[in-house]
C-alpha atoms as a PDB file:
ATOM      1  CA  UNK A   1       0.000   0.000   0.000  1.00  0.00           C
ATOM      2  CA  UNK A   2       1.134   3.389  -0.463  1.00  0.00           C
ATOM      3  CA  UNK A   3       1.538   6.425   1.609  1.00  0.00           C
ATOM      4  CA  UNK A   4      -1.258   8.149   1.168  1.00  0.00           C
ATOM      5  CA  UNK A   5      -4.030   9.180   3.135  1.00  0.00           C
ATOM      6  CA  UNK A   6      -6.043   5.883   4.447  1.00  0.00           C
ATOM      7  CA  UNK A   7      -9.360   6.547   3.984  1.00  0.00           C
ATOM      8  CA  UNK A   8     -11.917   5.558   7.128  1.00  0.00           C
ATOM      9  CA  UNK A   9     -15.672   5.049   6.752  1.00  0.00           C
ATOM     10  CA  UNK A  10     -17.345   5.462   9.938  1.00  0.00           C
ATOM     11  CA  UNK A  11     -20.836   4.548  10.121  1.00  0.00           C
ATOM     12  CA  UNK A  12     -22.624   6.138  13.531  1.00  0.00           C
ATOM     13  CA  UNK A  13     -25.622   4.904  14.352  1.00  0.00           C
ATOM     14  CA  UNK A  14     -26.810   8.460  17.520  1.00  0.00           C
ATOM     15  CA  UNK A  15     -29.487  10.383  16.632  1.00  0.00           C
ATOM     16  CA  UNK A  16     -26.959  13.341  18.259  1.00  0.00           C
ATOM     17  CA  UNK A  17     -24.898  13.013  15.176  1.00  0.00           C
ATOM     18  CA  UNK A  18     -21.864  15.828  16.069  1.00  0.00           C
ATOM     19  CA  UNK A  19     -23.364  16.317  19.176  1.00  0.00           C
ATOM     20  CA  UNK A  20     -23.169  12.807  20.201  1.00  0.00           C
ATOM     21  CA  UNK A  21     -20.350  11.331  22.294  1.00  0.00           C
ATOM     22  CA  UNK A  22     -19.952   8.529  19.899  1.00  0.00           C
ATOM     23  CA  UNK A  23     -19.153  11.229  17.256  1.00  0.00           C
ATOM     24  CA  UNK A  24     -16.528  12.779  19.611  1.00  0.00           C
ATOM     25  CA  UNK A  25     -14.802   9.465  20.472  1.00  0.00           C
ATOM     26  CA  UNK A  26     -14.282   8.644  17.024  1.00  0.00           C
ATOM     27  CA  UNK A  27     -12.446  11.991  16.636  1.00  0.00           C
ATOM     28  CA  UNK A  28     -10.313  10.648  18.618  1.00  0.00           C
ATOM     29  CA  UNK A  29      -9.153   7.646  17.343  1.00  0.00           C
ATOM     30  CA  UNK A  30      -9.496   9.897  14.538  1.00  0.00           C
ATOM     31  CA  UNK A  31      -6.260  12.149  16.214  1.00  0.00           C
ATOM     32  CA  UNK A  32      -5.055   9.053  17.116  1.00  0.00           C
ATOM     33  CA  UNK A  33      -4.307   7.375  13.510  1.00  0.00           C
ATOM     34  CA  UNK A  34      -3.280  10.656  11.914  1.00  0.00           C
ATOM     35  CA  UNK A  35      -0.228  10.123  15.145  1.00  0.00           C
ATOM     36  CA  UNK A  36       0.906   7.078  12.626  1.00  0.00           C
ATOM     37  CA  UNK A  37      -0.168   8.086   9.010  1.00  0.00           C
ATOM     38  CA  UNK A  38      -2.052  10.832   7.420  1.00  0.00           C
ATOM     39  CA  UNK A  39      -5.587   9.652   7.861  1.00  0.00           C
ATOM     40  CA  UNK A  40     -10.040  10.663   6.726  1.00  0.00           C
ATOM     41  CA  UNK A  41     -12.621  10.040   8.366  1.00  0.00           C
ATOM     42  CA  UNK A  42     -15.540   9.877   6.231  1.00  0.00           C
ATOM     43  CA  UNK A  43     -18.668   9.944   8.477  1.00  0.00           C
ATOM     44  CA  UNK A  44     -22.151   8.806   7.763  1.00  0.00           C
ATOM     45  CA  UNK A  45     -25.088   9.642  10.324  1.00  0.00           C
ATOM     46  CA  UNK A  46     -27.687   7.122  10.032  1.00  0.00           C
ATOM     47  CA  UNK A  47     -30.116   9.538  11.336  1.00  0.00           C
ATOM     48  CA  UNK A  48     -29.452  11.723   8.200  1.00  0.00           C
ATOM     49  CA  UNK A  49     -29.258   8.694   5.999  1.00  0.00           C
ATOM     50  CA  UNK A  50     -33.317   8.871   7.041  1.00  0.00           C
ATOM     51  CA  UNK A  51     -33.854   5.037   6.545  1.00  0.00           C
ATOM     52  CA  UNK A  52     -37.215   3.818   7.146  1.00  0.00           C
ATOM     53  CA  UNK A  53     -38.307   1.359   9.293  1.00  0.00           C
ATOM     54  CA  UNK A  54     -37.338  -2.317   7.314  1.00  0.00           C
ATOM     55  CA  UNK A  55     -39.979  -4.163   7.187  1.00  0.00           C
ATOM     56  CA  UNK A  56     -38.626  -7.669   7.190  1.00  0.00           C
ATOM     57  CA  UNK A  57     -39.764  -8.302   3.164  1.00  0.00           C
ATOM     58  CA  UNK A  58     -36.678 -10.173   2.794  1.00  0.00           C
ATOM     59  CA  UNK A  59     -36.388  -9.329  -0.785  1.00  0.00           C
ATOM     60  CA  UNK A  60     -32.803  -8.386  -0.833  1.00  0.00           C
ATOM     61  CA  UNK A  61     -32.707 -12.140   0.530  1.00  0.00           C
ATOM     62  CA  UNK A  62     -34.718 -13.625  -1.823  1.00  0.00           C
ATOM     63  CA  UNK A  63     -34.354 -11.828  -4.826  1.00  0.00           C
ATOM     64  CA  UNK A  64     -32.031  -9.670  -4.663  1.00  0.00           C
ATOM     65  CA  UNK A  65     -30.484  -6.555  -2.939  1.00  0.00           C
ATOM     66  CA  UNK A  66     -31.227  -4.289  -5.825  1.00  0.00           C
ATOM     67  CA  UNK A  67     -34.937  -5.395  -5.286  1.00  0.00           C
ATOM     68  CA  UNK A  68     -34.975  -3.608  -1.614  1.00  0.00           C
ATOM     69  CA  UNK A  69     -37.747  -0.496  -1.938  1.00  0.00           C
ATOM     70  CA  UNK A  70     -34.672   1.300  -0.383  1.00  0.00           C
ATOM     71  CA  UNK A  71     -31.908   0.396  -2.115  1.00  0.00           C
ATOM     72  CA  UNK A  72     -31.471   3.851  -3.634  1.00  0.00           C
ATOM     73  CA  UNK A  73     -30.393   4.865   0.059  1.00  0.00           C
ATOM     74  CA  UNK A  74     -28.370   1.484   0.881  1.00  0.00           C
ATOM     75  CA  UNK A  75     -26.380   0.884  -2.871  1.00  0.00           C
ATOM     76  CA  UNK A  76     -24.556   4.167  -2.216  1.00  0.00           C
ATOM     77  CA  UNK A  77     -23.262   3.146   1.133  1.00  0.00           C
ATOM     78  CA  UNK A  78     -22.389  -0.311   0.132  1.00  0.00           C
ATOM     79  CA  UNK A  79     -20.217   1.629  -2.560  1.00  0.00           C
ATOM     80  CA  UNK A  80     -18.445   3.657   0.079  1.00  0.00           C
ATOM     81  CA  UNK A  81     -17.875   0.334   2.417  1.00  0.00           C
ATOM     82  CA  UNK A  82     -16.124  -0.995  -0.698  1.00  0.00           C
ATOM     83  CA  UNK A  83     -13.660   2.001  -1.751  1.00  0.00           C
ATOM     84  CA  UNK A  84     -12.549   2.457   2.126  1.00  0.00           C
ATOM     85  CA  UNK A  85      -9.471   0.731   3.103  1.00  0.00           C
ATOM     86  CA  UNK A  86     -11.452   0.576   6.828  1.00  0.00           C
ATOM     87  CA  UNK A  87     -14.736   1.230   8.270  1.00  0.00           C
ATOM     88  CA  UNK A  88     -16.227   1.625  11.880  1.00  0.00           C
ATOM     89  CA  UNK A  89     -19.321   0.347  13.434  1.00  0.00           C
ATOM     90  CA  UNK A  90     -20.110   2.948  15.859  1.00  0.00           C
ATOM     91  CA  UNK A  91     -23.327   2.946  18.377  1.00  0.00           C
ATOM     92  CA  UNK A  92     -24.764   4.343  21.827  1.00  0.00           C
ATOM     93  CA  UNK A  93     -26.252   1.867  24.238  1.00  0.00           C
ATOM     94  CA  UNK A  94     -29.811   2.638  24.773  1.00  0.00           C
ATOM     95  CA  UNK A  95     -31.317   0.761  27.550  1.00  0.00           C
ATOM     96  CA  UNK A  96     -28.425  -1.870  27.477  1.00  0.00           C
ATOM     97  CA  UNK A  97     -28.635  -2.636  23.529  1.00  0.00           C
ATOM     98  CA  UNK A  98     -27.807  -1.119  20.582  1.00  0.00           C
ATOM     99  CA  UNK A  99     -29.685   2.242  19.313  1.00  0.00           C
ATOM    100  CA  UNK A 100     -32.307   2.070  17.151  1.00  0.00           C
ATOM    101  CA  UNK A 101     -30.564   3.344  14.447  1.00  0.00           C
ATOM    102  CA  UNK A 102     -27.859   1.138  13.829  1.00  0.00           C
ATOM    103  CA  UNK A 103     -30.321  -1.831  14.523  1.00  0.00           C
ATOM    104  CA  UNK A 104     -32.329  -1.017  11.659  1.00  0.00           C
ATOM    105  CA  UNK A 105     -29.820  -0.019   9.360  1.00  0.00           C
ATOM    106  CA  UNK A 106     -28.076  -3.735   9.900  1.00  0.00           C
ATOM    107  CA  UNK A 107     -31.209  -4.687   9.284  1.00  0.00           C
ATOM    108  CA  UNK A 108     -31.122  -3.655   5.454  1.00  0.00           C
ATOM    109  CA  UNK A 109     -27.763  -5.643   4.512  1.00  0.00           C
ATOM    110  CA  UNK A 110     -29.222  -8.565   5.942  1.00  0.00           C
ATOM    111  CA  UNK A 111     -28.511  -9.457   2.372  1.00  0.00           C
ATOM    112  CA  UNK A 112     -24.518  -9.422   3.514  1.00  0.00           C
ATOM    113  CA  UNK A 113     -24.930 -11.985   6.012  1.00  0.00           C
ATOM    114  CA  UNK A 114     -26.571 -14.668   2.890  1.00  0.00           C
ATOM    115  CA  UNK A 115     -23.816 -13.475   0.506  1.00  0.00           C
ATOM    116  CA  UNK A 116     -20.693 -11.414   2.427  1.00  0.00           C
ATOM    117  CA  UNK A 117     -18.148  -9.762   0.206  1.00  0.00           C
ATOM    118  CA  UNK A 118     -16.433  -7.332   2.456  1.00  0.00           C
ATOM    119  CA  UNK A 119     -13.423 -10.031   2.791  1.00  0.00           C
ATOM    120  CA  UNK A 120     -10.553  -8.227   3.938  1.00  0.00           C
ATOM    121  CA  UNK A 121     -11.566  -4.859   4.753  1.00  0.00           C
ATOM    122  CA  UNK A 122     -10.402  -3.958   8.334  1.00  0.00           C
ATOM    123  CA  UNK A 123     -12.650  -2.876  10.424  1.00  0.00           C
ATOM    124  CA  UNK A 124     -13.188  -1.386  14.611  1.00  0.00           C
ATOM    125  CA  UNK A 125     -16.033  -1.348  16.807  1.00  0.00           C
ATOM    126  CA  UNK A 126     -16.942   1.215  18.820  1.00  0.00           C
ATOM    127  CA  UNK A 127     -19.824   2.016  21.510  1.00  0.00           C
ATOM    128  CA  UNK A 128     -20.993   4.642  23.917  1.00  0.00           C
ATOM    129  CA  UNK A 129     -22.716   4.400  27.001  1.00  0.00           C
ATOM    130  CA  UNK A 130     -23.366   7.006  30.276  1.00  0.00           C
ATOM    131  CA  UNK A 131     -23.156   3.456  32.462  1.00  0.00           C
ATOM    132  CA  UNK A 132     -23.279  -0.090  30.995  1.00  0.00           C
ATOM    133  CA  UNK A 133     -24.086  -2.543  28.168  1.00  0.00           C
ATOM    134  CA  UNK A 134     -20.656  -1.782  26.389  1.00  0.00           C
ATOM    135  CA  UNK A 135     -20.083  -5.949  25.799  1.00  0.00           C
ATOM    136  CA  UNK A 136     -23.669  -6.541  24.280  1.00  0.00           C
ATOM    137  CA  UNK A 137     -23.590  -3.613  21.876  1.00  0.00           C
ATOM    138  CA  UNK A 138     -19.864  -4.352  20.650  1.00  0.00           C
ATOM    139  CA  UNK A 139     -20.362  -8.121  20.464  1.00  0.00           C
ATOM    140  CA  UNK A 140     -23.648  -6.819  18.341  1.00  0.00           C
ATOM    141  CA  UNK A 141     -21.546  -5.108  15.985  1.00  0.00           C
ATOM    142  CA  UNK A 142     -18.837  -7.039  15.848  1.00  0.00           C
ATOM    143  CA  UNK A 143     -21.290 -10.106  14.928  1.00  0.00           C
ATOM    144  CA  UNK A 144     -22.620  -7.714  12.027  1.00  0.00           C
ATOM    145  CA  UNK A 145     -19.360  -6.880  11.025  1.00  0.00           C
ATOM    146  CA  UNK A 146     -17.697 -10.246  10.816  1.00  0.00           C
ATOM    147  CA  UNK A 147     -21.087 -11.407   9.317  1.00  0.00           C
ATOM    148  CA  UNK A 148     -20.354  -9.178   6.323  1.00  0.00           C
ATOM    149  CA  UNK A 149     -16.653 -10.491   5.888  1.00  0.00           C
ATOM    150  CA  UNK A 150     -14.950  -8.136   7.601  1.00  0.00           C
ATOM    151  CA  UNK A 151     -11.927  -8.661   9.976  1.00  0.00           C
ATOM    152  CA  UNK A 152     -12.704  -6.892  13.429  1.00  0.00           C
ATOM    153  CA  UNK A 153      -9.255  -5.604  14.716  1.00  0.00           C
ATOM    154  CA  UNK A 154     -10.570  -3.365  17.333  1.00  0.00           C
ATOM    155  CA  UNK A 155     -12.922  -3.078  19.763  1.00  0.00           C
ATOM    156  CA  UNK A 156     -13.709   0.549  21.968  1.00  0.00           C
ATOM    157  CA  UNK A 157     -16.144   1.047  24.536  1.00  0.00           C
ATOM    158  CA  UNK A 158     -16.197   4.446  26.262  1.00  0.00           C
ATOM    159  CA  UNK A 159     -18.040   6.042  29.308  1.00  0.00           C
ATOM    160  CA  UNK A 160     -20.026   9.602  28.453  1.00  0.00           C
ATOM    161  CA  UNK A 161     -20.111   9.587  31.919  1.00  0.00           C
ATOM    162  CA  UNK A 162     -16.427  10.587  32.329  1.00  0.00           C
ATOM    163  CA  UNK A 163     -15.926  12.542  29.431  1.00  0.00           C
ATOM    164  CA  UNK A 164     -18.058  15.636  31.295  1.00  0.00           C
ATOM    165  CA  UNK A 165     -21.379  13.918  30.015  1.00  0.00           C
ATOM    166  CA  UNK A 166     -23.741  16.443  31.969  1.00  0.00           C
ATOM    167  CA  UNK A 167     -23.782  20.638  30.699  1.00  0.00           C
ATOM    168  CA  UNK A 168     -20.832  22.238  32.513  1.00  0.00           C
ATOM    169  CA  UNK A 169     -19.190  19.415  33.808  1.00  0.00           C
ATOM    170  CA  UNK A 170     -15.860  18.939  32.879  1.00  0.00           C
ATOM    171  CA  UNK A 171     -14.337  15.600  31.682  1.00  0.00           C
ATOM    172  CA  UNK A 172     -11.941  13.596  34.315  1.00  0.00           C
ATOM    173  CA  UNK A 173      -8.481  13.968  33.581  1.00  0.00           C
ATOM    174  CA  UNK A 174      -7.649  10.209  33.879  1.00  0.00           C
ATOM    175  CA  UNK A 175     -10.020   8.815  32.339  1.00  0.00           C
ATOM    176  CA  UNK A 176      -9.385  10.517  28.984  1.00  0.00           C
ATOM    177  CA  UNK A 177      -5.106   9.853  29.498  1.00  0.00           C
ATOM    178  CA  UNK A 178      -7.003   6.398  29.631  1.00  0.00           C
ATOM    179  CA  UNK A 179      -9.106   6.891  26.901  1.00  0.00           C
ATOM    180  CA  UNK A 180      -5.947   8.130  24.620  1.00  0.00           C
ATOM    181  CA  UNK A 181      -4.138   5.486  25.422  1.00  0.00           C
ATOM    182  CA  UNK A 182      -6.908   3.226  24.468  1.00  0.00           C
ATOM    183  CA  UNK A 183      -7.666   4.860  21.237  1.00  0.00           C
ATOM    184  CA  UNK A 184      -3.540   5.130  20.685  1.00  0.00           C
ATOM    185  CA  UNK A 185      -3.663   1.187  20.660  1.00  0.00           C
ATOM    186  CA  UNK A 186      -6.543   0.832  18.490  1.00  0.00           C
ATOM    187  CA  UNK A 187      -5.214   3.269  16.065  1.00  0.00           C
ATOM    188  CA  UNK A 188      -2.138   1.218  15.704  1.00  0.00           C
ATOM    189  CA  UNK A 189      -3.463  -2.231  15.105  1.00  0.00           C
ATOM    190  CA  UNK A 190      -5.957  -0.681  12.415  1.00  0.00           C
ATOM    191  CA  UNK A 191      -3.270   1.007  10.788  1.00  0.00           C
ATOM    192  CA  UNK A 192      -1.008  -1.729  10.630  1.00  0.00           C
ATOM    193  CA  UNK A 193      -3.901  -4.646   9.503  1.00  0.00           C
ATOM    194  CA  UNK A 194      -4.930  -1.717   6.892  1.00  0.00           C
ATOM    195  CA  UNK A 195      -1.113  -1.714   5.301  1.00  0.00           C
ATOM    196  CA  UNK A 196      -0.657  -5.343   5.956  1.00  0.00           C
ATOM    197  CA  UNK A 197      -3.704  -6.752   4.120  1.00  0.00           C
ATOM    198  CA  UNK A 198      -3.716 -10.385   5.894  1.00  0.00           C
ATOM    199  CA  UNK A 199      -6.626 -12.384   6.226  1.00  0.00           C
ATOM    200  CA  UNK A 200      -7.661 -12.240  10.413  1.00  0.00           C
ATOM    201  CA  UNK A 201      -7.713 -16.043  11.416  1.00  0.00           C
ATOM    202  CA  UNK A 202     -11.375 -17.375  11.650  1.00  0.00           C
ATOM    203  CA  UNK A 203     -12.621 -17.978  15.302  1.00  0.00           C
ATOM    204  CA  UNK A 204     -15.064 -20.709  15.883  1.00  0.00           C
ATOM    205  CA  UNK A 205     -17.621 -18.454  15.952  1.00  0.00           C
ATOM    206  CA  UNK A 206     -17.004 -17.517  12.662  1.00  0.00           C
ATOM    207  CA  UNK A 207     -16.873 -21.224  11.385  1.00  0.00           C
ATOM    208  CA  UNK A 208     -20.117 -21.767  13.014  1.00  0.00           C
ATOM    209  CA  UNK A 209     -21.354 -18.764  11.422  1.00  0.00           C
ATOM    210  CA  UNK A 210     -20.236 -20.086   7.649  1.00  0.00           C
ATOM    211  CA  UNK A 211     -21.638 -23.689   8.872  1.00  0.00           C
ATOM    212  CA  UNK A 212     -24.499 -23.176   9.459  1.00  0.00           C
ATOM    213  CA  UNK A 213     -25.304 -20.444   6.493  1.00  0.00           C
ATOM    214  CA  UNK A 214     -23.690 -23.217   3.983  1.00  0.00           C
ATOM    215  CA  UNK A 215     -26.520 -25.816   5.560  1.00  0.00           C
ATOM    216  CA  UNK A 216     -29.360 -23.272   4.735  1.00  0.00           C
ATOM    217  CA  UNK A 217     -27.654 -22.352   1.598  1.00  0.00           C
ATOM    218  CA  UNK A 218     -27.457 -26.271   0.306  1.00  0.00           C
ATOM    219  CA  UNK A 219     -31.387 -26.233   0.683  1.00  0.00           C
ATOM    220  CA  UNK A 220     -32.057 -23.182  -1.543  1.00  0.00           C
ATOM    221  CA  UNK A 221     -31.331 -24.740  -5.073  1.00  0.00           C
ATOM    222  CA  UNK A 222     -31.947 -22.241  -7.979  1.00  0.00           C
ATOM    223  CA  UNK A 223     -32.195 -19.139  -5.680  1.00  0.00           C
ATOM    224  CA  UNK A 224     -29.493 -15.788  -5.440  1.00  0.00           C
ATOM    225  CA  UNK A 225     -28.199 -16.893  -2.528  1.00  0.00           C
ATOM    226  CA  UNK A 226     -27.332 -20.932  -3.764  1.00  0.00           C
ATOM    227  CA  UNK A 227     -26.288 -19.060  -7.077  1.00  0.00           C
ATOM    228  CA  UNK A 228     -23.700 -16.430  -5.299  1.00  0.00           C
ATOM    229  CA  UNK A 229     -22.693 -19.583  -3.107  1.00  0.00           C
ATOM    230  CA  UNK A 230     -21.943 -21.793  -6.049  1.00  0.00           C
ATOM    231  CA  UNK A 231     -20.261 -19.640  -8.260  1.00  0.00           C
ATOM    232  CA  UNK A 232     -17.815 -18.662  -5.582  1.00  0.00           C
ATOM    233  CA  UNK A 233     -16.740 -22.878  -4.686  1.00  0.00           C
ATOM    234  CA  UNK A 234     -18.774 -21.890  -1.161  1.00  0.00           C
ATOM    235  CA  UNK A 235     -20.996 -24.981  -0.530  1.00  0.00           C
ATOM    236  CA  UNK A 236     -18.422 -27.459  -0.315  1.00  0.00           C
ATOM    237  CA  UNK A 237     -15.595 -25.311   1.263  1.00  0.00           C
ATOM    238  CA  UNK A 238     -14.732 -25.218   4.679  1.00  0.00           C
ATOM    239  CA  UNK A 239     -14.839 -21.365   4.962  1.00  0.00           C
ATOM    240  CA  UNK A 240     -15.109 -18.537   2.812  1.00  0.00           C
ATOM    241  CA  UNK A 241     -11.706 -17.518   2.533  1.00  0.00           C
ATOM    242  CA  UNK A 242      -8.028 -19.406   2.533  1.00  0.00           C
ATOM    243  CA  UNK A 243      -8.009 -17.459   6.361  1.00  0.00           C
ATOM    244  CA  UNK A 244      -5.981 -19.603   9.096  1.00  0.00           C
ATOM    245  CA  UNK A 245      -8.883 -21.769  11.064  1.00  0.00           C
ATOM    246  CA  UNK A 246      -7.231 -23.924  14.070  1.00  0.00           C
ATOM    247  CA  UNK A 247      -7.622 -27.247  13.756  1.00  0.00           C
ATOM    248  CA  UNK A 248     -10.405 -27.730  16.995  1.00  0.00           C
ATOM    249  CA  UNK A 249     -12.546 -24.857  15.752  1.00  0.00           C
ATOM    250  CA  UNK A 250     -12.319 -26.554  12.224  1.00  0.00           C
ATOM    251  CA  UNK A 251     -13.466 -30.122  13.308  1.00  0.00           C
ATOM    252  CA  UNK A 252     -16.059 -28.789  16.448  1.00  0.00           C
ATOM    253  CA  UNK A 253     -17.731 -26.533  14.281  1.00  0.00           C
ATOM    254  CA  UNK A 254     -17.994 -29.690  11.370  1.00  0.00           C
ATOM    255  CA  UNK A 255     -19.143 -32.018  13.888  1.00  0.00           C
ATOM    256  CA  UNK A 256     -21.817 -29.175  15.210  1.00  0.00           C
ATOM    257  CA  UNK A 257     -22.684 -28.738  11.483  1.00  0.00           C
ATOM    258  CA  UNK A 258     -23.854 -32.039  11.149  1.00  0.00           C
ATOM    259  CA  UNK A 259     -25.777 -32.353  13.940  1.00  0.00           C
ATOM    260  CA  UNK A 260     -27.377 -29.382  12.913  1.00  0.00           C
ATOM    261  CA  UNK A 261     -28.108 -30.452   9.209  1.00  0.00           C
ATOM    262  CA  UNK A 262     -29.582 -33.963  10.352  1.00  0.00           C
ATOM    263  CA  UNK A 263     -31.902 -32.271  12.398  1.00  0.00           C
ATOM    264  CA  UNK A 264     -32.947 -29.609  10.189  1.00  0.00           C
ATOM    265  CA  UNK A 265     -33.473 -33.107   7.649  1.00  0.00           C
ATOM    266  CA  UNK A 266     -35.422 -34.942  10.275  1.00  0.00           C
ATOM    267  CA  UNK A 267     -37.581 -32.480  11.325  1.00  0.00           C
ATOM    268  CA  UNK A 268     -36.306 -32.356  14.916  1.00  0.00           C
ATOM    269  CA  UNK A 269     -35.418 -29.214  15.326  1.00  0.00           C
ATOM    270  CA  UNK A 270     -36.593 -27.791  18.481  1.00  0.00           C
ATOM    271  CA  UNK A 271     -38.485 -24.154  19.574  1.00  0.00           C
ATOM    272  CA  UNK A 272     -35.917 -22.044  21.691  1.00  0.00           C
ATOM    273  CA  UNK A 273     -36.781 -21.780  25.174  1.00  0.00           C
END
């Protein structure tokens, strides 16, 4: 890769938009990566992006993403996911879980999680809360992320709290040397997996992830998703990519598999309780 300017997409999922804390964290990690290598953040406010509620039609899914009644909105962000060399995932936690926003905006590429491309592209995590429910809305995003292809090489929750989140309060001293030093070791690793371009090993997560979408995928003959699977070697492989997989999370998440697609055969799948 060259030196110039890495270009960031960062996706921010508070209503606040520049007001928001999430906003001002990202700036930064923003100050932070420019410390390495010359550095843009682009920045897209989902509450600007004025999505409408998805309705769950599934069409993206089914027939296609260009078939979405909003894909006039969603095609142009896709395109700027694609020319970044890294994106972020960025959300408040509203009562413990993930803001609206961001939910239903991941709910529009569900179409990504049937037929990822985003193999590759780097990406970080990042959530805001005054008190708690960090872990649920980064494992949230980091799900989404991975889901789409991406590898996750950072994860950031901050506190609102500390950073002087009530009017005239000032922000504690320690926390943001904490926070900087935090951000300073984000900013690295995303640097360096930007300019180094290597596939992120696969987790077992992620091989149970590709499992069982390749078992629903087998069952869909003559549909996009089979199609995109085919075409690409999928339905056979034992991941998506040539990505290092250890050998336990290989064979546990085959055996799992199995399991899985005899009872899916046999009928004996059972409701979630």
């Amino acid at each position: 890769m060259d030196d110039s300017a890495l270009h960031i997409y960062a996706i921010i999922g508070s209503p606040r938009n520049e007001e928001s804390y999430t906003y001002k964290g990202l700036r930064i990690l923003e100050e932070q990566m420019n410390e390495i290598r010359a550095t843009k953040f682009e920045f897209l406010f989902l509450q600007q992006l004025a999505l409408p509620f998805c309705d769950g039609c599934l069409y993206c899914v089914s027939k296609g993403e260009q078939h979405c009644p909003d894909f006039a909105k969603i095609g142009p962000v896709v395109s700027k996911v694609e020319a970044a060399d890294g994106i972020i995932l960025a959300a408040p936690v509203h009562t413990f879980n993930v803001a609206g926003l961001m939910k239903n905006f991941v709910e529009y590429f569900m179409y990504k999680r049937n037929r990822p491309s985003f193999f590759g592209k780097k990406a970080v995590v990042f959530a805001t809360a005054a008190g708690g429910g960090h872990k649920v809305v980064l494992d949230f995003l980091e799900g989404t992320a991975e889901g789409w292809g991406c590898d996750v090489v950072s994860r950031i929750g901050i506190s609102s709290s500390q950073m002087g989140l009530k009017r005239g309060e000032s922000a504690k001293p320690q926390y943001m040397d904490r926070l900087n030093e935090v951000a300073a070791d984000a900013a690295a690793k995303f640097v360096v997996a930007i300019e180094d371009q290597t596939l992120q090993a696969a987790d077992f997560k992620q091989i149970m992830n590709f499992r069982a979408m390749q078992n629903m995928t087998r069952r869909q003959k003559d549909t996009v998703n089979y199609n995109y699977w085919k075409d690409r070697d999928w339905l056979n492989a034992d991941f998506y990519t040539n990505a290092p997989v250890s050998f336990f999370a290989y064979w546990m998440a085959r055996y799992i598999g199995s399991r899985i697609r005899k009872a899916m055969k046999k009928g004996n799948v059972k409701p979630v309780r």
